[in-house]
C-alpha atoms as a PDB file:
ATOM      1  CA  UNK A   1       0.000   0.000   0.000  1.00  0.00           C
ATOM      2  CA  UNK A   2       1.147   3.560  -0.902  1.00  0.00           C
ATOM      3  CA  UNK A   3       1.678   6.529   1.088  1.00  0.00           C
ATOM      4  CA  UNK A   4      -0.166   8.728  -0.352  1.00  0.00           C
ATOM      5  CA  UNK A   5      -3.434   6.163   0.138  1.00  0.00           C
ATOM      6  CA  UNK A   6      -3.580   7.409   3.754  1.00  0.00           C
ATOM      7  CA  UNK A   7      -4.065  11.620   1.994  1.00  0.00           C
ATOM      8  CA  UNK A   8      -7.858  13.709   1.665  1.00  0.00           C
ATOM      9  CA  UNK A   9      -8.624  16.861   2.311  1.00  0.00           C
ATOM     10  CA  UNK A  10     -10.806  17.683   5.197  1.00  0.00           C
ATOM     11  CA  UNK A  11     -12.805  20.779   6.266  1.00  0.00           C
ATOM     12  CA  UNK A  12     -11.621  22.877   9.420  1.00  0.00           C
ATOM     13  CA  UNK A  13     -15.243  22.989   9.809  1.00  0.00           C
ATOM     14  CA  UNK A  14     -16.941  20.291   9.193  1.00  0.00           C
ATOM     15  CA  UNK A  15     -19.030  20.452  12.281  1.00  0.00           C
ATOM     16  CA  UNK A  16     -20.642  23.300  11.338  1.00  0.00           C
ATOM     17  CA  UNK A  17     -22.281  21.147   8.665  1.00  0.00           C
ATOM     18  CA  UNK A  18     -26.179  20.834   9.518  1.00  0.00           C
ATOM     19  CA  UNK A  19     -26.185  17.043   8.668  1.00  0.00           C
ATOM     20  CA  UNK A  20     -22.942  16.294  10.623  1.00  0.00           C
ATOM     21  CA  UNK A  21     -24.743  18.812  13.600  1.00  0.00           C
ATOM     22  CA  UNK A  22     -27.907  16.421  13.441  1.00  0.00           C
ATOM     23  CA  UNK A  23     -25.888  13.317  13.394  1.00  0.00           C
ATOM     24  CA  UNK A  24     -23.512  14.593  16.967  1.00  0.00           C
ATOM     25  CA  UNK A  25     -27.089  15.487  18.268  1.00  0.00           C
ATOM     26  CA  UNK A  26     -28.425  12.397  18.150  1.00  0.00           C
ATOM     27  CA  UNK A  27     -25.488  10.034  18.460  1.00  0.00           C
ATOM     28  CA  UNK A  28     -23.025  12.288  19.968  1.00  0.00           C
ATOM     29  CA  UNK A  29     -19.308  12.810  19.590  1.00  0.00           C
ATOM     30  CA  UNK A  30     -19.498   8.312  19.041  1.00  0.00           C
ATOM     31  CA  UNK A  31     -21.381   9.117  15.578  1.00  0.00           C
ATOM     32  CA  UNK A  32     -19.265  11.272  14.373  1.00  0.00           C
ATOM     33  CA  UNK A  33     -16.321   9.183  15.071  1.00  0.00           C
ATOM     34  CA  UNK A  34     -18.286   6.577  13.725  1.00  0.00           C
ATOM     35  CA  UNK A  35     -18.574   9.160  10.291  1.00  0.00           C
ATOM     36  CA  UNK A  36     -14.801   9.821   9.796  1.00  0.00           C
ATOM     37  CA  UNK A  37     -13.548   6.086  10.256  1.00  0.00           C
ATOM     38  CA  UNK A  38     -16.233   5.570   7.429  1.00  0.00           C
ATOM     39  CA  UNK A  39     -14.403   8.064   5.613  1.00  0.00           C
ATOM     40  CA  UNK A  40     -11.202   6.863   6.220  1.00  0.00           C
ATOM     41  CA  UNK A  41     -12.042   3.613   4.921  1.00  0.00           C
ATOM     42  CA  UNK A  42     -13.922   5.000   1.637  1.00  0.00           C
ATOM     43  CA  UNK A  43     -10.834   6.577   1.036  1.00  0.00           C
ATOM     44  CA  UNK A  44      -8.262   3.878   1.050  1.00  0.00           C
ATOM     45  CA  UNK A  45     -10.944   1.881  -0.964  1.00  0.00           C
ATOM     46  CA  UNK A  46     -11.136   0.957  -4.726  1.00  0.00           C
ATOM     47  CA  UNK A  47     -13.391   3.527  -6.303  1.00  0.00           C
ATOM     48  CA  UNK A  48     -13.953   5.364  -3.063  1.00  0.00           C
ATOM     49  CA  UNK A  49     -16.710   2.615  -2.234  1.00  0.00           C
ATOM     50  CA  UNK A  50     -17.570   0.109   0.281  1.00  0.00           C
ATOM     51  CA  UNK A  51     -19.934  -2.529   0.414  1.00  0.00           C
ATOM     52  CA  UNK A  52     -22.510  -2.970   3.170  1.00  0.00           C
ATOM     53  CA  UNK A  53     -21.474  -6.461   4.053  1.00  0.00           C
ATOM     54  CA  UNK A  54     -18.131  -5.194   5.436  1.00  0.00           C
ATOM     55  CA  UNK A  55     -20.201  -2.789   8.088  1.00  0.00           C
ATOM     56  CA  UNK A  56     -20.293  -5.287  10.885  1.00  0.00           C
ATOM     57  CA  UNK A  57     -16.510  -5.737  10.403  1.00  0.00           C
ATOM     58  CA  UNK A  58     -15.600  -2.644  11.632  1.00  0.00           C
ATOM     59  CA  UNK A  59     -18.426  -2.254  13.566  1.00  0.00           C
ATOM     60  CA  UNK A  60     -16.590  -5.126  15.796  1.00  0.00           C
ATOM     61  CA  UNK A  61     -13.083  -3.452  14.297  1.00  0.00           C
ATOM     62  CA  UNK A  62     -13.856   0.074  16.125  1.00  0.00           C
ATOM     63  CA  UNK A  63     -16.081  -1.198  19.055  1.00  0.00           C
ATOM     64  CA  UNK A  64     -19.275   0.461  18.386  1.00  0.00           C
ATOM     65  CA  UNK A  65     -22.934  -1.860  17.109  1.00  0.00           C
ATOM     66  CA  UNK A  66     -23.564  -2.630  13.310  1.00  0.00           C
ATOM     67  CA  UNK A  67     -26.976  -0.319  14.155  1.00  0.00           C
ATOM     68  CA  UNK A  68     -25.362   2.584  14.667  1.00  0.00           C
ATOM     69  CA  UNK A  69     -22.672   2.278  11.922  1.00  0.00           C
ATOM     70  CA  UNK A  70     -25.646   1.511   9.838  1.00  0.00           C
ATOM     71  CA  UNK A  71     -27.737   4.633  11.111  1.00  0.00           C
ATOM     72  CA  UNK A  72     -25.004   6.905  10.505  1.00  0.00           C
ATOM     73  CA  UNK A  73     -24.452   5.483   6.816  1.00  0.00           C
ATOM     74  CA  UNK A  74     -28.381   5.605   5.643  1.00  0.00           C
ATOM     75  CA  UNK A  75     -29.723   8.159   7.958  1.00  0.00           C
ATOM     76  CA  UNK A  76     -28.110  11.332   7.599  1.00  0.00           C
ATOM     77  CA  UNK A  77     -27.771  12.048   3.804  1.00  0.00           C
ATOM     78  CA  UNK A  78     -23.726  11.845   4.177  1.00  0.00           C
ATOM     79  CA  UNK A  79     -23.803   8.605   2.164  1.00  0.00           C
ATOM     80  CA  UNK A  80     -24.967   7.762  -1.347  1.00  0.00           C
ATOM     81  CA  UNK A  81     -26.259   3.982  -2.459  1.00  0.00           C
ATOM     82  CA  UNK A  82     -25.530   2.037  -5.861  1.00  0.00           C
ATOM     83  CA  UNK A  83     -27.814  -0.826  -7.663  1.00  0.00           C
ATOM     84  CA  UNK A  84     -24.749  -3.212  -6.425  1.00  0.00           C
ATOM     85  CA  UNK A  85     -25.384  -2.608  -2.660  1.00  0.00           C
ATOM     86  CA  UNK A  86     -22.391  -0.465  -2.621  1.00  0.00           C
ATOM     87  CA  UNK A  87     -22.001   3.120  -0.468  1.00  0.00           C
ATOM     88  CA  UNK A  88     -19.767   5.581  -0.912  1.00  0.00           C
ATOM     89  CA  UNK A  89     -19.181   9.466  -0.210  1.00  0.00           C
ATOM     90  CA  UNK A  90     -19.934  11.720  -3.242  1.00  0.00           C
ATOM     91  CA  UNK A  91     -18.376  14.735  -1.188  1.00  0.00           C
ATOM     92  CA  UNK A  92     -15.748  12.624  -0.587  1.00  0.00           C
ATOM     93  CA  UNK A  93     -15.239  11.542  -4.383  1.00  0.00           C
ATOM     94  CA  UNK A  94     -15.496  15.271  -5.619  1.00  0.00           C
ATOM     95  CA  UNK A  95     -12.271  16.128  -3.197  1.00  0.00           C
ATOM     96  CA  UNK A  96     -10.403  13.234  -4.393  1.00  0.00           C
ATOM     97  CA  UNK A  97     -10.948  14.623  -8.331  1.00  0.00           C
ATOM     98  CA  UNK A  98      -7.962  16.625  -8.978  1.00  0.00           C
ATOM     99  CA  UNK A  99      -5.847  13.765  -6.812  1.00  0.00           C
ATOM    100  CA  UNK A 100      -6.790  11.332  -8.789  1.00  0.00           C
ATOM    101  CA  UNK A 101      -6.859  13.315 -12.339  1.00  0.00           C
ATOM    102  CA  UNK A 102      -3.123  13.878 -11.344  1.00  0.00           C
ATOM    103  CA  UNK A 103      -2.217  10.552 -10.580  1.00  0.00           C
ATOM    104  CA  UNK A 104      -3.897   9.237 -13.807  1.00  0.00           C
ATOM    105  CA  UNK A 105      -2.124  11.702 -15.882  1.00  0.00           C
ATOM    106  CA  UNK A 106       1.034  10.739 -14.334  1.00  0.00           C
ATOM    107  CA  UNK A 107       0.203   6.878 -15.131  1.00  0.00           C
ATOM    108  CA  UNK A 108      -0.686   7.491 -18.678  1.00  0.00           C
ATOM    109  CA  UNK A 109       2.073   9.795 -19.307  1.00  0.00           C
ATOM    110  CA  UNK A 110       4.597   6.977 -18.188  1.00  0.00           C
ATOM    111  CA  UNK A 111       2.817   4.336 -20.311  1.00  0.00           C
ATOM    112  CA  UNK A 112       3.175   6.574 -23.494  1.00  0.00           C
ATOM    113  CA  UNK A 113       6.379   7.607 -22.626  1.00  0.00           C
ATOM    114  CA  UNK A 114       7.175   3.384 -22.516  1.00  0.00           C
ATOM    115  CA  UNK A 115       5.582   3.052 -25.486  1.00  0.00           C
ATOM    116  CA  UNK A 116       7.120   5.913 -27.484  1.00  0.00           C
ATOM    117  CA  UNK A 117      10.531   3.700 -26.052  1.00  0.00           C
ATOM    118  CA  UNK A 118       9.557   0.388 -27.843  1.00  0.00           C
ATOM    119  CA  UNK A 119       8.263   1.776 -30.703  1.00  0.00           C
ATOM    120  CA  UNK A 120       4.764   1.259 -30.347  1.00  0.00           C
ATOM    121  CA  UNK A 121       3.668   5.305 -30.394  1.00  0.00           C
ATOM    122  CA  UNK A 122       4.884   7.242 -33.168  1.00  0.00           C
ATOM    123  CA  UNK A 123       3.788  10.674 -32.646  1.00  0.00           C
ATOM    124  CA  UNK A 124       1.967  13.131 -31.027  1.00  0.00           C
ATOM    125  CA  UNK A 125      -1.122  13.086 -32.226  1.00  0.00           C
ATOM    126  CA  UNK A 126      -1.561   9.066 -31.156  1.00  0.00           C
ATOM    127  CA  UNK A 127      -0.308   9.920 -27.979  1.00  0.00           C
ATOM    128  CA  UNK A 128      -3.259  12.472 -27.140  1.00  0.00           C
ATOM    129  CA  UNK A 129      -5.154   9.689 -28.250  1.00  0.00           C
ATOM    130  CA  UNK A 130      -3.870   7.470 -25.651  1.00  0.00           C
ATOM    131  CA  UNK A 131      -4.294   9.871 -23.188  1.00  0.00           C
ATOM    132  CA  UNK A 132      -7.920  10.724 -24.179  1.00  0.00           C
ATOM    133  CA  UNK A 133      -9.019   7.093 -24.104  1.00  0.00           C
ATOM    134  CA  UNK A 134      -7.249   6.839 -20.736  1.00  0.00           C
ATOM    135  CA  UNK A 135      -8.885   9.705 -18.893  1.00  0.00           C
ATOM    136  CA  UNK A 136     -12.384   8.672 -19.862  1.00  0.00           C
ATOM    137  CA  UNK A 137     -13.248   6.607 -17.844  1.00  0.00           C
ATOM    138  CA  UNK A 138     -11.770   8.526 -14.515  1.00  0.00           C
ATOM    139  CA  UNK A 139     -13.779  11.432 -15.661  1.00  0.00           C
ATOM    140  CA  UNK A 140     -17.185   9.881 -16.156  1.00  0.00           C
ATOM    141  CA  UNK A 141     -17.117   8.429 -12.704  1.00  0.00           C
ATOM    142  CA  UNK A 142     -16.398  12.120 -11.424  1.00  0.00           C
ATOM    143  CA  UNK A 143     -19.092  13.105 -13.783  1.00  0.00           C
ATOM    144  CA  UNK A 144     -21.526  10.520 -12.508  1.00  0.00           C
ATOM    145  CA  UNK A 145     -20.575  11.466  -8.822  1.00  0.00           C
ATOM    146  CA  UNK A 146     -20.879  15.588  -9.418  1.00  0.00           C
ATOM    147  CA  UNK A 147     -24.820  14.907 -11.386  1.00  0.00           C
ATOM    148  CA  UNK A 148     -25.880  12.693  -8.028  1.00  0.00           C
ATOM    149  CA  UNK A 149     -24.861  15.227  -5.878  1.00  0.00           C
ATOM    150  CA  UNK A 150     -26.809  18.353  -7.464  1.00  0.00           C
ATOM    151  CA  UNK A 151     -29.550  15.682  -7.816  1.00  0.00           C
ATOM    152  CA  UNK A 152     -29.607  14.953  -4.206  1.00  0.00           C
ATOM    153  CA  UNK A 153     -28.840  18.963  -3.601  1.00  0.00           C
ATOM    154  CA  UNK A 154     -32.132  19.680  -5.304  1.00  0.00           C
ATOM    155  CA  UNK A 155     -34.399  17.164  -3.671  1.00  0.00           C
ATOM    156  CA  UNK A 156     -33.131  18.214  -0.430  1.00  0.00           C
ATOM    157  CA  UNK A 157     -34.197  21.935  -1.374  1.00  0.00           C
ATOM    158  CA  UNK A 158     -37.336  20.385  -2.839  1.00  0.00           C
ATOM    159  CA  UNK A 159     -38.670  18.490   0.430  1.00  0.00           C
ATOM    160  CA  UNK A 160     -37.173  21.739   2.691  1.00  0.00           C
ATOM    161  CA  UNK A 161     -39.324  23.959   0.783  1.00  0.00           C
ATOM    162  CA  UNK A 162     -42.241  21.219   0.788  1.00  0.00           C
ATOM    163  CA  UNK A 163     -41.552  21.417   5.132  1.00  0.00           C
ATOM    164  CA  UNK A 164     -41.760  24.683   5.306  1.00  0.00           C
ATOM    165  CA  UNK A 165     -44.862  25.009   3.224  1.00  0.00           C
ATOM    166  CA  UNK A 166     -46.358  23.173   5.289  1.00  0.00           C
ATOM    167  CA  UNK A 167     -45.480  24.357   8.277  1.00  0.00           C
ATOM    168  CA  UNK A 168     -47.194  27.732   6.698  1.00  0.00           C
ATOM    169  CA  UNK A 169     -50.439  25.764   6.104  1.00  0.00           C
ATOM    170  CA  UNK A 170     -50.394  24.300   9.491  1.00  0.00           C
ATOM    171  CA  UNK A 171     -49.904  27.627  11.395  1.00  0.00           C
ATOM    172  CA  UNK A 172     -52.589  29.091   8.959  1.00  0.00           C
ATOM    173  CA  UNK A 173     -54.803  26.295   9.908  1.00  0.00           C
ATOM    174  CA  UNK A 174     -57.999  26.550  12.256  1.00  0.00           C
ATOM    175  CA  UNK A 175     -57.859  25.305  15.247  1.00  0.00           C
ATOM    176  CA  UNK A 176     -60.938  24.455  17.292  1.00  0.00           C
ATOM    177  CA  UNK A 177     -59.117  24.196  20.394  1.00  0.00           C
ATOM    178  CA  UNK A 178     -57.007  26.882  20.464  1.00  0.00           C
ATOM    179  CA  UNK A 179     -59.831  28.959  19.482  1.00  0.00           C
ATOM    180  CA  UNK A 180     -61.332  27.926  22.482  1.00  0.00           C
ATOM    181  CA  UNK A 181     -58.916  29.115  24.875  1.00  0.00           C
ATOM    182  CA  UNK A 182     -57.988  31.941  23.549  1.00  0.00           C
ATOM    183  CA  UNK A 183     -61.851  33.114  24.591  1.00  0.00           C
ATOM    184  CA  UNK A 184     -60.154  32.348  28.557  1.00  0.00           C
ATOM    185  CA  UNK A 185     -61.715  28.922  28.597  1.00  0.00           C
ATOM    186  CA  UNK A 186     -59.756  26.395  30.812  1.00  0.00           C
ATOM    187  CA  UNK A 187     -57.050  24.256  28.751  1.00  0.00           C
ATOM    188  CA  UNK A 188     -58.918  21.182  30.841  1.00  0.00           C
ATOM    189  CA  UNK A 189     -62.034  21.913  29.902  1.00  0.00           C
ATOM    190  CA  UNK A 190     -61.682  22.409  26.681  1.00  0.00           C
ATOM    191  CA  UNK A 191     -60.465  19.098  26.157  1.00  0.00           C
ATOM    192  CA  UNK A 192     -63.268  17.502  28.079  1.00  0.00           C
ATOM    193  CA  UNK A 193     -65.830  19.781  25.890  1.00  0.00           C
ATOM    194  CA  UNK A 194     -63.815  17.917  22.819  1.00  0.00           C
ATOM    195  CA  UNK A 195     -64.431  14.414  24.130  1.00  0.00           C
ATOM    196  CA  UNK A 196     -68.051  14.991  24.414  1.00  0.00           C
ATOM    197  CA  UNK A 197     -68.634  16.147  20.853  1.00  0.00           C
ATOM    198  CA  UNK A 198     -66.416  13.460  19.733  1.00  0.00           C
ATOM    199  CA  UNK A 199     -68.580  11.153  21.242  1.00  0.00           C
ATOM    200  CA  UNK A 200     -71.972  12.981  19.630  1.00  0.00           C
ATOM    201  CA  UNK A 201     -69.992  13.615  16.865  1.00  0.00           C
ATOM    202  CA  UNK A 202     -70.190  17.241  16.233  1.00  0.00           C
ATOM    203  CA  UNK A 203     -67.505  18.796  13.851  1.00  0.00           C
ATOM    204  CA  UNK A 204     -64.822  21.206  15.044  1.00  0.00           C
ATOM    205  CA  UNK A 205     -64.846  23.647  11.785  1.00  0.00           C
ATOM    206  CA  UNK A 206     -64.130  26.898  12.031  1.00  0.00           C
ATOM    207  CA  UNK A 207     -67.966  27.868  11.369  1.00  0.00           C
ATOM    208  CA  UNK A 208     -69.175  25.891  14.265  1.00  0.00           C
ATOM    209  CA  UNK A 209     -66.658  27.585  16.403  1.00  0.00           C
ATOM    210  CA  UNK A 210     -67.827  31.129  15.226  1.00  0.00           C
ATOM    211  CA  UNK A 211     -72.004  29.819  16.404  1.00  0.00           C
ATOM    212  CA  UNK A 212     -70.686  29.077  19.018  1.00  0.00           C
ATOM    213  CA  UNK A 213     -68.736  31.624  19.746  1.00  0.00           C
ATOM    214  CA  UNK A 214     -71.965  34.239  18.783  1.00  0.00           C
ATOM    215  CA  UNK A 215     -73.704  32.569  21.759  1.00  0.00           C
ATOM    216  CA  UNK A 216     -71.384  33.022  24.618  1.00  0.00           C
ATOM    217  CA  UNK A 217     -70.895  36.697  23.525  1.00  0.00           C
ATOM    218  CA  UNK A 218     -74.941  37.057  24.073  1.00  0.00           C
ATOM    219  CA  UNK A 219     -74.657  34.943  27.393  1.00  0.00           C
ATOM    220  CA  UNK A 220     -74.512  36.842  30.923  1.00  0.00           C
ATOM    221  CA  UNK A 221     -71.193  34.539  31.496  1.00  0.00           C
ATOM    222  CA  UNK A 222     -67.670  34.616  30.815  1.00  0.00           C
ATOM    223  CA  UNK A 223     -66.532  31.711  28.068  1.00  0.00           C
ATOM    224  CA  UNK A 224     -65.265  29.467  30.736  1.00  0.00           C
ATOM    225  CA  UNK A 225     -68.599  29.054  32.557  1.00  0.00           C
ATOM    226  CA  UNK A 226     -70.491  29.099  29.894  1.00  0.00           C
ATOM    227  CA  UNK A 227     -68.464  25.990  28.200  1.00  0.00           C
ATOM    228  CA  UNK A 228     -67.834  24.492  31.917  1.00  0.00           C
ATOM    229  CA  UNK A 229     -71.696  24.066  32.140  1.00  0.00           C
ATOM    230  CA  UNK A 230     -71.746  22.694  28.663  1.00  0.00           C
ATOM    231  CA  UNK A 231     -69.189  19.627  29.675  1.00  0.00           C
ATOM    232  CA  UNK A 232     -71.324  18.889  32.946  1.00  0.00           C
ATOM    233  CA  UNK A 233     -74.670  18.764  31.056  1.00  0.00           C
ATOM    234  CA  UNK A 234     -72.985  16.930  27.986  1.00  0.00           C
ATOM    235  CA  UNK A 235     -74.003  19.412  25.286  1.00  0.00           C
ATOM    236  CA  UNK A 236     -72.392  19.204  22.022  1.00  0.00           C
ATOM    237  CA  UNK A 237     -72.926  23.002  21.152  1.00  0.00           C
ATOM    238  CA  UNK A 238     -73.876  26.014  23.224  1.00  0.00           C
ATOM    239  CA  UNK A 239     -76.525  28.621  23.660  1.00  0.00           C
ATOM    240  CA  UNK A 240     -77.224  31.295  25.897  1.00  0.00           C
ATOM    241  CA  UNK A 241     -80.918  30.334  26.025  1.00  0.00           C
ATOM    242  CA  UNK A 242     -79.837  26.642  27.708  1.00  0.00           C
ATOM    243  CA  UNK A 243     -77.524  28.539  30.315  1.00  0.00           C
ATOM    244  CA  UNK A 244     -80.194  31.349  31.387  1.00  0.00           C
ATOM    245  CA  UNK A 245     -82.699  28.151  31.648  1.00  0.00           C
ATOM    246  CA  UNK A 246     -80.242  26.003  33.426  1.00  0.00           C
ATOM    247  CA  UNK A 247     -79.204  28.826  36.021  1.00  0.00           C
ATOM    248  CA  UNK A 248     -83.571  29.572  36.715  1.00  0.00           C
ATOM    249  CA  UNK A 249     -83.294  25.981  37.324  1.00  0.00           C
ATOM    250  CA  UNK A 250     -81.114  26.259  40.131  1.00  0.00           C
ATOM    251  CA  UNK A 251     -82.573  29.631  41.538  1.00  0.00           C
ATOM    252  CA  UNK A 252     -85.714  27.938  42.001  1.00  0.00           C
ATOM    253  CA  UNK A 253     -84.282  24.474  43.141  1.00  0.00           C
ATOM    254  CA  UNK A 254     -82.019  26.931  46.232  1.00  0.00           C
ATOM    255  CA  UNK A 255     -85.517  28.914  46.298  1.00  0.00           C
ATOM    256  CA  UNK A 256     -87.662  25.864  47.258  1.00  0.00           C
ATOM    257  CA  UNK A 257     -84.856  24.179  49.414  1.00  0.00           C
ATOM    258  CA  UNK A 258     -84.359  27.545  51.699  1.00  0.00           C
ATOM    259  CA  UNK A 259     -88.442  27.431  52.265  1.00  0.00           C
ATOM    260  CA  UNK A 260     -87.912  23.793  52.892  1.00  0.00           C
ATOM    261  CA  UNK A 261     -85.594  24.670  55.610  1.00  0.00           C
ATOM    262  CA  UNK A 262     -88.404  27.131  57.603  1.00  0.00           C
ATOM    263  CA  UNK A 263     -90.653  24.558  58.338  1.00  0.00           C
ATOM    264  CA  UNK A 264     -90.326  22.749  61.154  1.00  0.00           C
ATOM    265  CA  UNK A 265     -92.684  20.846  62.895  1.00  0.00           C
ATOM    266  CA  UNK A 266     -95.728  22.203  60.386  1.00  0.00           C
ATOM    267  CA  UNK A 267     -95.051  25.537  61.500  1.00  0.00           C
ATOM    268  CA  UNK A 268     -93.685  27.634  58.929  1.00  0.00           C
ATOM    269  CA  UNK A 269     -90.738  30.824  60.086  1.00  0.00           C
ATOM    270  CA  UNK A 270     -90.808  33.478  58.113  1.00  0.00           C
END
């Protein structure tokens, strides 16, 4: 093995790189360890590939679980797949390019310079055409990496434009309970209100909420008693009519118990 296997350049800050900042989030400093000696051993490998049936190897190798090499491989977008169950690093592949162009140039520059000696290359013009058929092949695998990653580069801006669209539409969106509360109506029971016109099946739309809404502002009650009474008399909706009628119900229930309480013994106290 060659010296110069063990060379690739490598970003002061690579840290600062929102996939490798999810990846230390979730596995800490151990998966991004886990991330370089990955690296490391794309880089001393043919092509700048690895298959996934050596993962467990150095999983065992570099005492960490075939899991979390495999999490930090498929899970984080640092990794690209082929048809022939093969990953490799396309960032990784795009820094080796000029390395690799020079090292290929050097190796077909001595074999035409060997075959100019023995006769086989007689002038210029066949040796560009060596050196053209040479360089082929190292340039469409460069040229294959460099169209994956702007493919992957624009799916990741599609589906983080898709996230925050719908973020948009999910602020934007009504919400039946937090309309509620906002009136001052208990967080509790709101949520018990909700169970009960589950369970009758009413629907919490936005024009519901504003009916609703129109009765407790013609009701002689703040929101929260008016929905309170609501829950304890299992009403899917609200008016003010049923709270004025429920509250003469008790007046007259207290009113009838307090002349309850003056008679004693047949004689009635006034």
């Amino acid at each position: 093995m060659t010296k110069d296997v063990f060379w690739f350049t490598h970003d002061a800050n690579a840290t600062d790189d929102e996939k490798i900042m999810l990846l230390i989030d979730q596995l800490g400093l151990e998966g991004y360890g886990i991330y370089w000696v990955l690296i490391e051993k794309l880089r001393s490998s043919d092509q700048f590939k690895l298959s996934f049936t050596i993962v467990p190897i150095l999983a065992r190798r570099y005492n960490t679980t075939t899991e979390k090499m495999m999490t930090v491989v498929r899970q984080y977008n640092l990794f690209e797949f082929d048809d022939e169950n093969f990953f490799f690093s396309p960032s990784l592949i795009i820094r080796m390019q000029k390395w690799v162009d020079k090292k290929e140039k050097n190796s077909i520059a001595g074999k035409i310079s060997a075959q100019k000696r023995l006769g086989l290359i007689n002038n210029k013009f066949e040796s560009q055409q060596v050196f053209n058929t040479c360089s082929t092949s190292v340039q469409h695998m460069f040229n294959k990496c460099s169209t994956r990653i702007e493919q992957n580069r624009i799916e990741q801006n599609r589906i983080e434009q898709n996230r925050i669209e719908q973020n948009r539409i999910e602020e934007n969106k009504f919400s039946f309970r937090k309309a509620l509360i906002k009136l001052g109506i208990d967080e509790q029971i709101v949520d018990d209100w909700i169970i009960v016109r589950k369970n009758k099946k009413a629907s919490n739309t936005e024009t519901a909420y504003n009916s609703i809404k129109k009765q407790i502002d013609q009701c002689n009650a703040n929101a929260n008693e008016c929905i309170k009474m609501a829950v304890e008399h299992s009403w899917q909706g609200f008016k003010s009519e049923w709270y004025d009628n429920e509250i003469k119900k008790q007046s007259i229930n207290i009113d009838a118990l307090n002349n309850d309480n003056k008679k004693i013994n047949g004689v009635e106290y006034k």
